[in-house]
Protein backbone atom coordinates (compact mmCIF):
# COMPACT_ATOMS: atom_id res chain seq x y z
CA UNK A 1 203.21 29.74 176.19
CA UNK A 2 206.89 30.26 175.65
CA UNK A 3 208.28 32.18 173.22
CA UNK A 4 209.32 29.70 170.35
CA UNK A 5 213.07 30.30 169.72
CA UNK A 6 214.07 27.95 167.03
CA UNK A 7 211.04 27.47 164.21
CA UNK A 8 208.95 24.07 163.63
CA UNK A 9 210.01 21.86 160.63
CA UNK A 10 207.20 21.99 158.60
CA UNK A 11 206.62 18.72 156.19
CA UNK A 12 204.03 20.48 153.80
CA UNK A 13 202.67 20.24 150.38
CA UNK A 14 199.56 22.81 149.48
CA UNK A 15 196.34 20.24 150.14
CA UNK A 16 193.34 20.54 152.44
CA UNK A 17 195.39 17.89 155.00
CA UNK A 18 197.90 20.84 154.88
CA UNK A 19 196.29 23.93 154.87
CA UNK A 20 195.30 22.67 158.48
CA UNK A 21 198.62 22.63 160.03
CA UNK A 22 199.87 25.94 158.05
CA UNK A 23 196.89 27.87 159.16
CA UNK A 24 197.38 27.02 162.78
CA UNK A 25 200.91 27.98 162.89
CA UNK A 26 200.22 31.25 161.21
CA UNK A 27 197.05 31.84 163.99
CA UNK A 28 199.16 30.68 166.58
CA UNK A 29 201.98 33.17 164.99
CA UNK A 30 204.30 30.49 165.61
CA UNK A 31 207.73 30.25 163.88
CA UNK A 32 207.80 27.42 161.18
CA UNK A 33 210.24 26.52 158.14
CA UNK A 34 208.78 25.10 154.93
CA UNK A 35 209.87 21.56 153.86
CA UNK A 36 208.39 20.69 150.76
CA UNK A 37 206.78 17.00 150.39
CA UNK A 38 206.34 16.94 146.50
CA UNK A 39 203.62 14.17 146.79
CA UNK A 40 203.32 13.71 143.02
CA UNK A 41 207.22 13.41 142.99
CA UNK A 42 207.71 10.60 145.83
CA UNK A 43 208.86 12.57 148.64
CA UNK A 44 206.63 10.98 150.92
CA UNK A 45 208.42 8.03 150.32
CA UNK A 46 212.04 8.59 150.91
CA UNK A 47 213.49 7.17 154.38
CA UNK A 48 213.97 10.51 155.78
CA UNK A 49 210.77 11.49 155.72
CA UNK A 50 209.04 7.87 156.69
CA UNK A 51 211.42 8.17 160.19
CA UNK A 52 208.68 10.90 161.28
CA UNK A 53 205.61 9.74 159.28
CA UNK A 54 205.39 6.05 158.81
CA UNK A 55 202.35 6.30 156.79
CA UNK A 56 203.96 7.73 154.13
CA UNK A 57 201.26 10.74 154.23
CA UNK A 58 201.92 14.51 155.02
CA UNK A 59 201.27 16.51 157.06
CA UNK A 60 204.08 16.48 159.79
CA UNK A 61 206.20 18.32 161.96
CA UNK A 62 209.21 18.29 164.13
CA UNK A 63 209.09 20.61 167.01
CA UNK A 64 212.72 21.13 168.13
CA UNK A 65 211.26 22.64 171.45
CA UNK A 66 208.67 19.60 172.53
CA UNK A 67 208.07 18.33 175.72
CA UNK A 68 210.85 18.32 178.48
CA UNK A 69 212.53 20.65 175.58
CA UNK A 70 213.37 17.74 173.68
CA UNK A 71 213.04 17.52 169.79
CA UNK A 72 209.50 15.73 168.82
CA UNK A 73 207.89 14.71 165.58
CA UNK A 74 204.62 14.23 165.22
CA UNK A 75 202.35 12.90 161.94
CA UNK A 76 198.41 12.99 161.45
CA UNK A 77 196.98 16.62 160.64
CA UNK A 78 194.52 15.90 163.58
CA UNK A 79 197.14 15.01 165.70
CA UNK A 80 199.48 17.71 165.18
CA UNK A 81 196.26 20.01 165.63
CA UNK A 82 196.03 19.09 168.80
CA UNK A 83 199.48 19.00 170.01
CA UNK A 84 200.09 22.45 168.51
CA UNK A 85 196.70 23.57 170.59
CA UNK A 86 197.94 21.99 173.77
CA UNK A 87 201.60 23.82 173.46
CA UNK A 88 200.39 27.23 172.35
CA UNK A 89 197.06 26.68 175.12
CA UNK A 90 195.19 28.60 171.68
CA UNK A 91 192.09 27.34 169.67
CA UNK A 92 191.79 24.12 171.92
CA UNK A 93 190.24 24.49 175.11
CA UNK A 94 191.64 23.25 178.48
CA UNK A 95 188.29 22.62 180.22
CA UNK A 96 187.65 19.29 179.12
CA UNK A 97 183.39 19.53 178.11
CA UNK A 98 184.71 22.80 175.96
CA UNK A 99 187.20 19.83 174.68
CA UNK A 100 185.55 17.16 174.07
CA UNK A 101 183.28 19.03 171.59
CA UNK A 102 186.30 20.70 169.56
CA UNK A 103 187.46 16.93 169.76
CA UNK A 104 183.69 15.14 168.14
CA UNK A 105 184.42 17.84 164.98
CA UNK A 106 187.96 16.59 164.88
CA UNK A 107 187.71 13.11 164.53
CA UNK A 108 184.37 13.64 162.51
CA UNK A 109 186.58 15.14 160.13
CA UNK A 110 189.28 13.09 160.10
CA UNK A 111 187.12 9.40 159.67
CA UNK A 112 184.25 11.27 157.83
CA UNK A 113 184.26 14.02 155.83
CA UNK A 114 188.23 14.15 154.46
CA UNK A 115 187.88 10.61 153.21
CA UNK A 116 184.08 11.25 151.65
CA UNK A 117 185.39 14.34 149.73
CA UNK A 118 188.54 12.70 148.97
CA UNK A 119 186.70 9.95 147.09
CA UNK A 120 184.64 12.00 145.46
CA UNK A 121 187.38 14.06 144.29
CA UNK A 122 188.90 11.24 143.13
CA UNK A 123 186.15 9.29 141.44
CA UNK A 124 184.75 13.01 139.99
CA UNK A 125 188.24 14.27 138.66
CA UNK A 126 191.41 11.64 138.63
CA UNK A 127 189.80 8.07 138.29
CA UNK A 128 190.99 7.18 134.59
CA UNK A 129 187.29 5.59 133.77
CA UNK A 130 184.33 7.34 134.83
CA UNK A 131 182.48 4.71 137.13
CA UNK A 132 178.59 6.81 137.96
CA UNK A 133 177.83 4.52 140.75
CA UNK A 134 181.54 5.60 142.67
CA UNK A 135 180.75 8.97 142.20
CA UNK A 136 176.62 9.47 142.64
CA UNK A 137 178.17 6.96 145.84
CA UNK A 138 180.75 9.47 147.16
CA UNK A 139 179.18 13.39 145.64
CA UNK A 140 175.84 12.42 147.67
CA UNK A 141 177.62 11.11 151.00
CA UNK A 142 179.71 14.94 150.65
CA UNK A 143 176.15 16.71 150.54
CA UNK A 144 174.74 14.69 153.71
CA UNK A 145 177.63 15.58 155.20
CA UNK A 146 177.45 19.24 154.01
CA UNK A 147 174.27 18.78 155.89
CA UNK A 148 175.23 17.84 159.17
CA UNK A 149 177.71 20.83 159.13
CA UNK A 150 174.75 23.25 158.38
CA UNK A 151 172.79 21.91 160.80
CA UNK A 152 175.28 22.83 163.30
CA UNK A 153 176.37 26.23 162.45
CA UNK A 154 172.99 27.19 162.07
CA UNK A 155 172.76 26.81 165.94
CA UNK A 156 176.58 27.79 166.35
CA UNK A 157 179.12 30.54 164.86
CA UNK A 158 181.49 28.02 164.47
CA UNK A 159 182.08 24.21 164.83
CA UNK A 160 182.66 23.46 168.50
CA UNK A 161 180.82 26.99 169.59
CA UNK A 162 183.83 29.07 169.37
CA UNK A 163 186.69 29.45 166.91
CA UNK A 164 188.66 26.35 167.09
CA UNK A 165 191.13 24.39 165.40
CA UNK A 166 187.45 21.78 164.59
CA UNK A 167 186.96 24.64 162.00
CA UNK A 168 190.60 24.80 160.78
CA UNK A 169 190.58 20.92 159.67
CA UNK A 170 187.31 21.46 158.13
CA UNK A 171 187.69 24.39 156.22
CA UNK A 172 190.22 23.27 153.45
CA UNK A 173 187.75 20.49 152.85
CA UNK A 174 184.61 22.89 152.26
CA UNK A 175 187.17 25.63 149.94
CA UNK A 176 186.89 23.35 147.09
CA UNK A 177 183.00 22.69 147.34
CA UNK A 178 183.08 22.94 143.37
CA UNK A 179 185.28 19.96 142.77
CA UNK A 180 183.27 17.82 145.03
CA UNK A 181 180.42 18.47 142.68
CA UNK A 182 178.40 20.87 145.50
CA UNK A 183 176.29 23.93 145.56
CA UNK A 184 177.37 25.57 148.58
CA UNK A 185 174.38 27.59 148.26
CA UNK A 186 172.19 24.95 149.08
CA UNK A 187 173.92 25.04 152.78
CA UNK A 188 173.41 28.84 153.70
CA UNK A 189 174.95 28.60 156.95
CA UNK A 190 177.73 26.48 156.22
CA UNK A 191 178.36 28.92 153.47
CA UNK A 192 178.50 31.75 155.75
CA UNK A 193 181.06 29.86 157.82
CA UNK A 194 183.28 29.25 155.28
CA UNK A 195 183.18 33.54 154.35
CA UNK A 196 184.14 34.34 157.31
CA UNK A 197 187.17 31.84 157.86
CA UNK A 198 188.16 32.62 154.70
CA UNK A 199 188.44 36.28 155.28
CA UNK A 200 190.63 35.69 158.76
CA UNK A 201 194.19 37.06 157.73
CA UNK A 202 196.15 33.90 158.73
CA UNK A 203 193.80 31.50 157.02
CA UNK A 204 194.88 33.91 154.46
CA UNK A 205 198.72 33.40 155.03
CA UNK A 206 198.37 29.40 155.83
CA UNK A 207 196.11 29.21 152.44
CA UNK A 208 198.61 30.87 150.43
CA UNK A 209 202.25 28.87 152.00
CA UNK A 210 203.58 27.00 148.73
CA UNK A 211 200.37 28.11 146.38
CA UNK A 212 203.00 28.38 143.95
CA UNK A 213 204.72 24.74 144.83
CA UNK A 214 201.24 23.01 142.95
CA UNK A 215 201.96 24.03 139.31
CA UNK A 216 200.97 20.20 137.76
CA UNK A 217 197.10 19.57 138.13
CA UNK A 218 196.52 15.91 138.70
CA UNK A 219 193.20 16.36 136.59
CA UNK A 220 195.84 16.99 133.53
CA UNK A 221 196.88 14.44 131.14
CA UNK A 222 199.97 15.61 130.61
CA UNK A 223 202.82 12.75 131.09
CA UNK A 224 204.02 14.50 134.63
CA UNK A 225 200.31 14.49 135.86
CA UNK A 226 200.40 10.74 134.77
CA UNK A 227 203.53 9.86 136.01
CA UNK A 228 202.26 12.07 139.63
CA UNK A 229 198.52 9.25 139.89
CA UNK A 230 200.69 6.50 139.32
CA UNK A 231 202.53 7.80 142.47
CA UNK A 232 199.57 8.71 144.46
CA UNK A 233 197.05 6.39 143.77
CA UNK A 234 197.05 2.35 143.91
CA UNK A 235 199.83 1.89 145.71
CA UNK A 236 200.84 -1.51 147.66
CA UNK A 237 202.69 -2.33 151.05
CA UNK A 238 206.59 -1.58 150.50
């Protein structure tokens, strides 16, 4: 890998989705500048920031030194995960069976357990009426999936065998085991896992980028935590 001369736009707010992208950078020791997306503010939908993620969702990035040394932005934690491991050749193998398995933890993430623990997050902590079914639904599909995870690193260190960027999209969604109504005890090698990641000096660094940025908790009921769910949640095609 080249040297990076001129630093990645980073489009960042402090959340599981981008904890992901901050801790590669800082394992990848990679040049970045912070651009707050204040997601309980809006920012995610101003024009500017739609031109490089049309979902209306961060993470994203714009790497002034892409391909053919041309500017590119790129949107989807998963996606920028692996773009960022193909650029730095770091945490994302080249030989494609070593791939393929960092790649089956990836998207497992990304269709399974981000959107289970999001829901139960939701359902457990924002959802304005307490509905038992939504979250006995969502808490127990979290702990099967807990499950699969154990079952793995109890045969592996890590996700994908070695250190990988599988373990960086899965670790921001295991940190906050407590608000997805778990006992991480009950998962003794997952729980292991997530010790030792958490003790790695740049998950460290990528944990802490704008800790300070999330002052409002949405699980307030203060009228700027109100104002922030009626941003975030229920929201139509514009």
């Amino acid at each position: 890998m080249k040297k990076q001369k001129k630093p990645i736009e980073l489009y960042y707010w402090p959340t599981p989705n981008g904890w992901k992208i901050s801790i590669m950078l800082e394992e990848c020791k990679i040049p970045y500048i912070l651009k707050p997306v204040n997601i309980g503010k809006g920012d995610q939908f101003k024009a500017k920031f739609l031109k490089i993620s049309p979902n209306n969702r961060m993470p994203a990035i714009i790497d002034p030194e892409g391909p053919g040394g041309k500017p590119i932005s790129v949107f989807e934690s998963g996606a920028i995960l692996q773009y960022l491991g193909r650029k730095t050749g770091k945490f994302y193998p080249k030989n494609e069976r070593d791939r393929v398995k960092v790649d089956e933890w990836i998207y497992w993430q990304m269709c399974g357990l981000g959107p289970m623990a999001g829901q139960a997050h939701h359902f457990r902590q924002y959802a304005p009426k307490k509905i038992n079914y939504a979250i006995k639904r969502y808490t127990d599909e979290v702990n099967r999936l807990y499950g699969v995870m154990n079952k793995q690193l109890k045969r592996n260190e890590y996700l994908a065998g070695r250190y990988s960027i599988a373990d960086m999209a899965c670790w921001g969604w295991i940190k906050p085991w407590k608000n997805q109504g778990q006992k991480i005890s009950e998962f003794p090698y997952l729980e292991k896992w997530l010790e030792k990641i958490s003790e790695r000096p740049a998950v460290i660094r990528g944990f802490g980028v704008g800790k300070d940025l999330r002052k409002q908790s949405l699980a307030d009921n203060t009228k700027e935590a109100r104002k922030a769910k009626s941003i975030l949640f229920n929201q139509r095609a514009r």
